[in-house]
C-alpha atoms as a PDB file:
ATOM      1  CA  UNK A   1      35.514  79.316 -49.428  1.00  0.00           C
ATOM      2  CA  UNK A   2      35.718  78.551 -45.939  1.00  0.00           C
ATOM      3  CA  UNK A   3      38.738  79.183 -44.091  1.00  0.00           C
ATOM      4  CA  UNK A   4      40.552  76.463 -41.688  1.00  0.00           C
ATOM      5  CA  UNK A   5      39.334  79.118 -38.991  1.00  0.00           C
ATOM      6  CA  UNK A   6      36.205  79.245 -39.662  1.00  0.00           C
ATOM      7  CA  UNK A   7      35.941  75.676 -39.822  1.00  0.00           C
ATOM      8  CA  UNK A   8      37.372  74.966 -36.678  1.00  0.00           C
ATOM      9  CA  UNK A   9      34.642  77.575 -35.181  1.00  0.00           C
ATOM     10  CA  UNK A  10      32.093  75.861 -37.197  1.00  0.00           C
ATOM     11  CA  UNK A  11      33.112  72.609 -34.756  1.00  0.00           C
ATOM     12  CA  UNK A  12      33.699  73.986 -32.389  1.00  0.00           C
ATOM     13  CA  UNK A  13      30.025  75.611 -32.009  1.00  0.00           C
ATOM     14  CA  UNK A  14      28.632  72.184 -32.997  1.00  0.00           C
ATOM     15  CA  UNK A  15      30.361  70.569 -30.228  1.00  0.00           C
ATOM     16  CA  UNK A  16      29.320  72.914 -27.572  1.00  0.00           C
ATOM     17  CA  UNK A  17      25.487  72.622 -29.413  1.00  0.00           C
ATOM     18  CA  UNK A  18      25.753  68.997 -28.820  1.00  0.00           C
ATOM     19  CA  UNK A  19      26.792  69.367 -24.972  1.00  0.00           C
ATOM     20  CA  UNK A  20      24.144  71.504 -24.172  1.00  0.00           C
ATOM     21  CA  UNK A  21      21.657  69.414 -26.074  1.00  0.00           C
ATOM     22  CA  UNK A  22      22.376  65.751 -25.015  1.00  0.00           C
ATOM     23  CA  UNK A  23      19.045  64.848 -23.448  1.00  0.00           C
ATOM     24  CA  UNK A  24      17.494  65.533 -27.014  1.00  0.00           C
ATOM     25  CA  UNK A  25      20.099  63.939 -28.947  1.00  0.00           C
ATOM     26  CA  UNK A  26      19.964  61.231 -25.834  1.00  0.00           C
ATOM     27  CA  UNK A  27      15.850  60.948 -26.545  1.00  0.00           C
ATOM     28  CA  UNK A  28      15.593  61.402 -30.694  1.00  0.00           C
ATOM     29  CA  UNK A  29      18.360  58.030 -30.401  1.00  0.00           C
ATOM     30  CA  UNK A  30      15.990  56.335 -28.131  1.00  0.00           C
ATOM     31  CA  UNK A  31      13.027  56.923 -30.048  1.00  0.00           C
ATOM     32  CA  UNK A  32      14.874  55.653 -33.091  1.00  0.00           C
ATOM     33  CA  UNK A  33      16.257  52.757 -32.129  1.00  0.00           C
ATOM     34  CA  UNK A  34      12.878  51.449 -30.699  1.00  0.00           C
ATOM     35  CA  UNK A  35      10.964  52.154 -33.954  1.00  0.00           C
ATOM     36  CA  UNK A  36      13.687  50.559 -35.813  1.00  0.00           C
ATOM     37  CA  UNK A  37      13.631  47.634 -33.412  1.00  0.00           C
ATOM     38  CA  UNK A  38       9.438  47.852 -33.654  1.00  0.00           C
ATOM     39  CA  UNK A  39      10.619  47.319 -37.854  1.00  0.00           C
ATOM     40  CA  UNK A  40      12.611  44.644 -37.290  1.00  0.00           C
ATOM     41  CA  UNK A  41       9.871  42.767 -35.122  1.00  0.00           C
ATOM     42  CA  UNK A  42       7.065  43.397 -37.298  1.00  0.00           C
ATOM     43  CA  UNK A  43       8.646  43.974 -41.006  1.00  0.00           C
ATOM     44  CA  UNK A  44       5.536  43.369 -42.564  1.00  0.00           C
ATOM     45  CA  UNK A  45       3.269  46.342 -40.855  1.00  0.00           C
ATOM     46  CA  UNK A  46       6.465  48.694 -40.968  1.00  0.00           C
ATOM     47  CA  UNK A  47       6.493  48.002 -45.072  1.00  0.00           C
ATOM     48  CA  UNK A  48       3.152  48.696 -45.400  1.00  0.00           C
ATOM     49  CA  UNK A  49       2.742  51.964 -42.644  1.00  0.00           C
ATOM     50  CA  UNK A  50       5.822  53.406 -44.931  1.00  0.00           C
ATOM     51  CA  UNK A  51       4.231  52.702 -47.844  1.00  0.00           C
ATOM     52  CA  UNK A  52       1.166  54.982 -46.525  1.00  0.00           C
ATOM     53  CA  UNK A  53       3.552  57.282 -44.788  1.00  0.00           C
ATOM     54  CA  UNK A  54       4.854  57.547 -48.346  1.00  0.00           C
ATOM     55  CA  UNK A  55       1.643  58.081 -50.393  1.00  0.00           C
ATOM     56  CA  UNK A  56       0.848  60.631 -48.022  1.00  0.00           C
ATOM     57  CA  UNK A  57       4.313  62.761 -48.573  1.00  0.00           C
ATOM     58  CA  UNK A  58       3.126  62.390 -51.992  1.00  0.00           C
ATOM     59  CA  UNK A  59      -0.325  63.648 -51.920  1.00  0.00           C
ATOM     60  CA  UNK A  60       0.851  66.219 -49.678  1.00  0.00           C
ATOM     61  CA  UNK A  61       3.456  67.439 -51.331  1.00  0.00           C
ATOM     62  CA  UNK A  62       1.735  67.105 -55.086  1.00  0.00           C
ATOM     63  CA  UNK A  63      -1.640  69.401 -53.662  1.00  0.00           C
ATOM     64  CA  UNK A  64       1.007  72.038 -52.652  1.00  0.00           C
ATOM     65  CA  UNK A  65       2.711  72.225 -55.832  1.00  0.00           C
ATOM     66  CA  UNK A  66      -0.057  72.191 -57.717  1.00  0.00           C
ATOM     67  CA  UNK A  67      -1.147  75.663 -55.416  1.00  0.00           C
ATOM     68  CA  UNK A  68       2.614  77.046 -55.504  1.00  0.00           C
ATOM     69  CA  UNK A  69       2.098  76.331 -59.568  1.00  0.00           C
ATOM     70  CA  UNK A  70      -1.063  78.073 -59.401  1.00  0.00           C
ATOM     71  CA  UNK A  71       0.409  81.059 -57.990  1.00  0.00           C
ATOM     72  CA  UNK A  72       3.253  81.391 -60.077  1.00  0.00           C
ATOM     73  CA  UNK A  73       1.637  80.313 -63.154  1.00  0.00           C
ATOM     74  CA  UNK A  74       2.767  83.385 -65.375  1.00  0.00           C
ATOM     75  CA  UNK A  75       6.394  82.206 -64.346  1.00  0.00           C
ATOM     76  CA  UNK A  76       8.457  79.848 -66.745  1.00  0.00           C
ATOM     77  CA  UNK A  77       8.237  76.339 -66.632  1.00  0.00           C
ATOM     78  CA  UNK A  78       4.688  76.690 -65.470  1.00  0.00           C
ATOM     79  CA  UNK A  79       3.930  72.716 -67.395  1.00  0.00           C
ATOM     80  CA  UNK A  80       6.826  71.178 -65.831  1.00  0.00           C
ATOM     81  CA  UNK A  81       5.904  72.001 -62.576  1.00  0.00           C
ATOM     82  CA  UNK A  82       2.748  71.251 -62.842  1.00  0.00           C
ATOM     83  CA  UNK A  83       2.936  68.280 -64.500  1.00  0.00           C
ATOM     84  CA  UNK A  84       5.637  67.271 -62.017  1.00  0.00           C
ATOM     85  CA  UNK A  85       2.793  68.315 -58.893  1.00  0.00           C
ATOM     86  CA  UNK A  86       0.371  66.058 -61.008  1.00  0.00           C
ATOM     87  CA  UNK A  87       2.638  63.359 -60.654  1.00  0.00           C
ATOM     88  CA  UNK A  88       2.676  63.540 -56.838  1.00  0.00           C
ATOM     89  CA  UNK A  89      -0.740  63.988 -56.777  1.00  0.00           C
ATOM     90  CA  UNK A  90      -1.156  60.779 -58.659  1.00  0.00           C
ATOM     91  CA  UNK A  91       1.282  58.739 -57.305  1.00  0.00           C
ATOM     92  CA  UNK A  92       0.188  59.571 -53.737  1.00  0.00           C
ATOM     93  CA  UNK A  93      -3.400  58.187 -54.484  1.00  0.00           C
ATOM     94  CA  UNK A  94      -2.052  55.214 -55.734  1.00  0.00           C
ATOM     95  CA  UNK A  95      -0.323  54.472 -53.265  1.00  0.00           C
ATOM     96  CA  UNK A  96      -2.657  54.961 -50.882  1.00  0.00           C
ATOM     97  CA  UNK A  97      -5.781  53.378 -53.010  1.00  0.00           C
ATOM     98  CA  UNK A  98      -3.797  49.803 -53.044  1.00  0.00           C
ATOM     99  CA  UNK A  99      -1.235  50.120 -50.563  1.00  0.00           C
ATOM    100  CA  UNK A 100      -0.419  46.355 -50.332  1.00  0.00           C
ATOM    101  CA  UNK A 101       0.724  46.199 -54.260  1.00  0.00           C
ATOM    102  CA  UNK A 102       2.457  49.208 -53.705  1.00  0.00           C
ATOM    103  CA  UNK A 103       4.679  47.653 -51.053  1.00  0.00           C
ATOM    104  CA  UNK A 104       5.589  45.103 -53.872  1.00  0.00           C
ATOM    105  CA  UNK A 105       6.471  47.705 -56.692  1.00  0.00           C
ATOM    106  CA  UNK A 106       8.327  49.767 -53.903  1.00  0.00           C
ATOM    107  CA  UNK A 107      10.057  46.079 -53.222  1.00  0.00           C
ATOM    108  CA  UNK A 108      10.985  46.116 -57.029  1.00  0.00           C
ATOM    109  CA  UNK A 109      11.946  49.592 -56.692  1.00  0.00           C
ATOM    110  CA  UNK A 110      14.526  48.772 -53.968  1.00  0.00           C
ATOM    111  CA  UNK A 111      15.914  45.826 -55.477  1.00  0.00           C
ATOM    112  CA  UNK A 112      16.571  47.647 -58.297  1.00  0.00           C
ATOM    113  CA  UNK A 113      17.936  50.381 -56.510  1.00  0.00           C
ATOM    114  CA  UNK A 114      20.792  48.384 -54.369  1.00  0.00           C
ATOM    115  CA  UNK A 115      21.873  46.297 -57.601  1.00  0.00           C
ATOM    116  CA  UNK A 116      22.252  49.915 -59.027  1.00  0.00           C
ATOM    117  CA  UNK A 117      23.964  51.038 -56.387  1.00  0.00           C
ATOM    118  CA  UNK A 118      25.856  48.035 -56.132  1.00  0.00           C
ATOM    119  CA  UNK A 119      27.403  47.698 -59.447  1.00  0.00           C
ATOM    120  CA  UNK A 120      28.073  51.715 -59.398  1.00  0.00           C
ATOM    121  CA  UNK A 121      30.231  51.621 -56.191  1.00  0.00           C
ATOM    122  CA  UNK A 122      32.218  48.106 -57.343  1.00  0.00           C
ATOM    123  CA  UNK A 123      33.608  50.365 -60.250  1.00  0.00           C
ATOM    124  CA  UNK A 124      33.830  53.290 -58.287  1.00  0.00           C
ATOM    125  CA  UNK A 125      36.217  51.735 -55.970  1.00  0.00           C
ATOM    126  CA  UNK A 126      38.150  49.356 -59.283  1.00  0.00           C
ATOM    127  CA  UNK A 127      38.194  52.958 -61.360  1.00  0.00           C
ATOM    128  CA  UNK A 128      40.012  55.065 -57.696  1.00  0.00           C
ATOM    129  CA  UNK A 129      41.686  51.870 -56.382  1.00  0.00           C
ATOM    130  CA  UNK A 130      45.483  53.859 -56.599  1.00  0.00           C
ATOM    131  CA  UNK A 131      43.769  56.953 -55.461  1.00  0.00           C
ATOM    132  CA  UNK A 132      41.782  55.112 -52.517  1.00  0.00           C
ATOM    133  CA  UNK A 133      44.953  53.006 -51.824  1.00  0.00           C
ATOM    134  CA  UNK A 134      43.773  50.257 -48.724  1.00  0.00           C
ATOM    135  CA  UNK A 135      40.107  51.900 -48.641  1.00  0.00           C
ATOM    136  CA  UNK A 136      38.814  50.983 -52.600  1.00  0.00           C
ATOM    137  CA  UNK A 137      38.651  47.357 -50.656  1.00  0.00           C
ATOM    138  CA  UNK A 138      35.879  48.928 -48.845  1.00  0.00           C
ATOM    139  CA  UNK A 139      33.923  50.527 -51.132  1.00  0.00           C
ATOM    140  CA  UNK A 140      34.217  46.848 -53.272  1.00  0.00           C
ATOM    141  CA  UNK A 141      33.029  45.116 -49.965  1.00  0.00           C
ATOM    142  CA  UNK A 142      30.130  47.806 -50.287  1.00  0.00           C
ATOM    143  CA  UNK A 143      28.922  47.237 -53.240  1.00  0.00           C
ATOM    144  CA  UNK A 144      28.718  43.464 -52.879  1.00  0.00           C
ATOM    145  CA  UNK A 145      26.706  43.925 -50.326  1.00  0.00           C
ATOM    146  CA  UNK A 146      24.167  45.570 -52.020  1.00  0.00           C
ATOM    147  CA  UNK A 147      24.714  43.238 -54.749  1.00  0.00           C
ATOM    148  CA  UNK A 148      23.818  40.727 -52.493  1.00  0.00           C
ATOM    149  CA  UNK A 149      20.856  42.558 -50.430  1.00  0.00           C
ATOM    150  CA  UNK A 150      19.454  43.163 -54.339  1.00  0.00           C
ATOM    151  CA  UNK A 151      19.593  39.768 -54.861  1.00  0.00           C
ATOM    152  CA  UNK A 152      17.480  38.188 -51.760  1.00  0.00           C
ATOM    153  CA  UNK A 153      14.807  40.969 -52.497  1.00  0.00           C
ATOM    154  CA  UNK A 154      14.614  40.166 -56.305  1.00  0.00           C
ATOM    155  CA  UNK A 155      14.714  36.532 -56.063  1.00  0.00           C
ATOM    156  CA  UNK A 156      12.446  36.494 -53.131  1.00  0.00           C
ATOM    157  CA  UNK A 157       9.457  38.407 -55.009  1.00  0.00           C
ATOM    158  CA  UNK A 158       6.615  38.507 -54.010  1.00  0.00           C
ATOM    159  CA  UNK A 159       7.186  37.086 -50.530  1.00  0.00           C
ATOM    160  CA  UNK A 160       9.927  39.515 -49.887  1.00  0.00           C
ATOM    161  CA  UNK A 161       7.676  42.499 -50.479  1.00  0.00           C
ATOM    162  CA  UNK A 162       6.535  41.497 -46.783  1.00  0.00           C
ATOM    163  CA  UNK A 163       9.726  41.724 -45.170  1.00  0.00           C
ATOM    164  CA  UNK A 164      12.046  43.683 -46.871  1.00  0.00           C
ATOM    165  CA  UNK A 165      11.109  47.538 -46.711  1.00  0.00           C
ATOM    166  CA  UNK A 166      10.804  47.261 -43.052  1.00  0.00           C
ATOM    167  CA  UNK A 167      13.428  45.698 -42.231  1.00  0.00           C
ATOM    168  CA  UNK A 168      16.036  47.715 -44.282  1.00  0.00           C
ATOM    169  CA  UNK A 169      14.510  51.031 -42.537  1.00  0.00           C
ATOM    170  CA  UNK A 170      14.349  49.000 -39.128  1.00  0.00           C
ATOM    171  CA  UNK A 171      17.970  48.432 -39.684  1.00  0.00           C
ATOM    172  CA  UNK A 172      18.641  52.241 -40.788  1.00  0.00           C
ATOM    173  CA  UNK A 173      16.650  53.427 -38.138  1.00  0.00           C
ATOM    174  CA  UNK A 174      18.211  51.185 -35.207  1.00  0.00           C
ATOM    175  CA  UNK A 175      22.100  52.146 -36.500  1.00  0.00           C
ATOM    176  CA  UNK A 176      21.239  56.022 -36.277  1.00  0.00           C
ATOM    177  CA  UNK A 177      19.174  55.655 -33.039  1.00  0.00           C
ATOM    178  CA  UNK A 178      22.484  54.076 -31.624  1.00  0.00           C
ATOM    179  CA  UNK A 179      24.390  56.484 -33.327  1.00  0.00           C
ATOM    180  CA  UNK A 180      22.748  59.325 -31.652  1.00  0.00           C
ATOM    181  CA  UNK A 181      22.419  57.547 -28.397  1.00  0.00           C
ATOM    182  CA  UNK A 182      26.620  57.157 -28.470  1.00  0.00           C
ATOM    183  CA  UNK A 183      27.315  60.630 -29.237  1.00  0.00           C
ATOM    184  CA  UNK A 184      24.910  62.134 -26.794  1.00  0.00           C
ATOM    185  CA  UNK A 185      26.426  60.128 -24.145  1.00  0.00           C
ATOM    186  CA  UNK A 186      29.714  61.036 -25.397  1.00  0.00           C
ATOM    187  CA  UNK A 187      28.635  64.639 -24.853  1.00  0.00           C
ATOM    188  CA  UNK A 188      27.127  64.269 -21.820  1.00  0.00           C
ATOM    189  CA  UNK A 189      30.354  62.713 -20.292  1.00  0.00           C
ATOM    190  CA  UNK A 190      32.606  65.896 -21.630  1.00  0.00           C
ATOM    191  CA  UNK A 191      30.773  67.531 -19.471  1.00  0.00           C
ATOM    192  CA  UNK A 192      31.481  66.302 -16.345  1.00  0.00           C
END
């Protein structure tokens, strides 16, 4: 358990981590905000080069399971893991092999994922409205919106397969490039 000392430390050290490190901070938020802004300009190539970015995380990560499994094949579970290292393997080529109808089962994938998520945080927040008291509101608002973000993707199929991927990440990517860019200027002005 950590103690309200320790935590405080804990801060403390990442604040002082944070001043001495604004340039990066200053230059990762940069870099982040123009590739999201690169997404949002060209959705179309950003789904499909994450897509590929993701069939080779797949492949990658599939070949070394399959050699961790190898290695530790006298230890229990030896078929689950490699079947699961199989799976990668597999689902890397696929991806890969046909990346454009990949971006359109991804698509499906994500749309399915935010009306999930969606319907999961509405009752969230109606099941801890007296705990949340003025914030449940929030968490409603939240899921509504990815009601509604499931529903342009899903009704849009197929022509949303082109657009939507890269511009959710372009969006992701643009909010935590400015994210960074904020705090390592907030950093960089504590220490003046």
């Amino acid at each position: 358990m950590t103690s309200p000392d320790d935590f405080t430390r804990l801060q403390s050290a990442m604040s002082e981590a944070v001043k001495a490190h604004w340039k990066a901070f200053l230059f990762e938020g940069i870099l982040l905000a123009a590739l999201g802004i690169a997404a949002l300009i060209l959705p179309p190539l950003a789904s499909l080069a994450i897509t590929i970015f993701l069939g080779w995380m797949f492949l990658i990560s599939g070949i070394g399971g399959l050699i961790v499994t190898y290695w530790a094949r006298n230890m229990p579970g030896f078929w689950w893991s490699l079947i699961s290292a199989a799976l990668a393997v597999l689902a890397g080529m696929i991806l890969l092999a046909r990346p454009m109808q990949a971006v359109l089962t991804l698509t499906i994938v994500l749309g399915a994922y935010f009306l999930a998520e969606g319907v999961a945080t509405i009752m969230y927040a109606l099941e801890h409205r007296r705990e949340l008291n003025s914030r449940w509101s929030w968490l409603l608002i939240s899921g509504l919106i990815d009601i509604a973000i499931a529903f342009m993707v899903i009704a849009g199929l197929p022509s949303s397969a082109e657009w939507a991927i890269g511009v959710l990440v372009g969006i992701n990517l643009l909010f935590g490039g400015a994210t960074l860019i904020g705090v390592a200027l907030a950093a960089r002005n504590s220490n003046t």
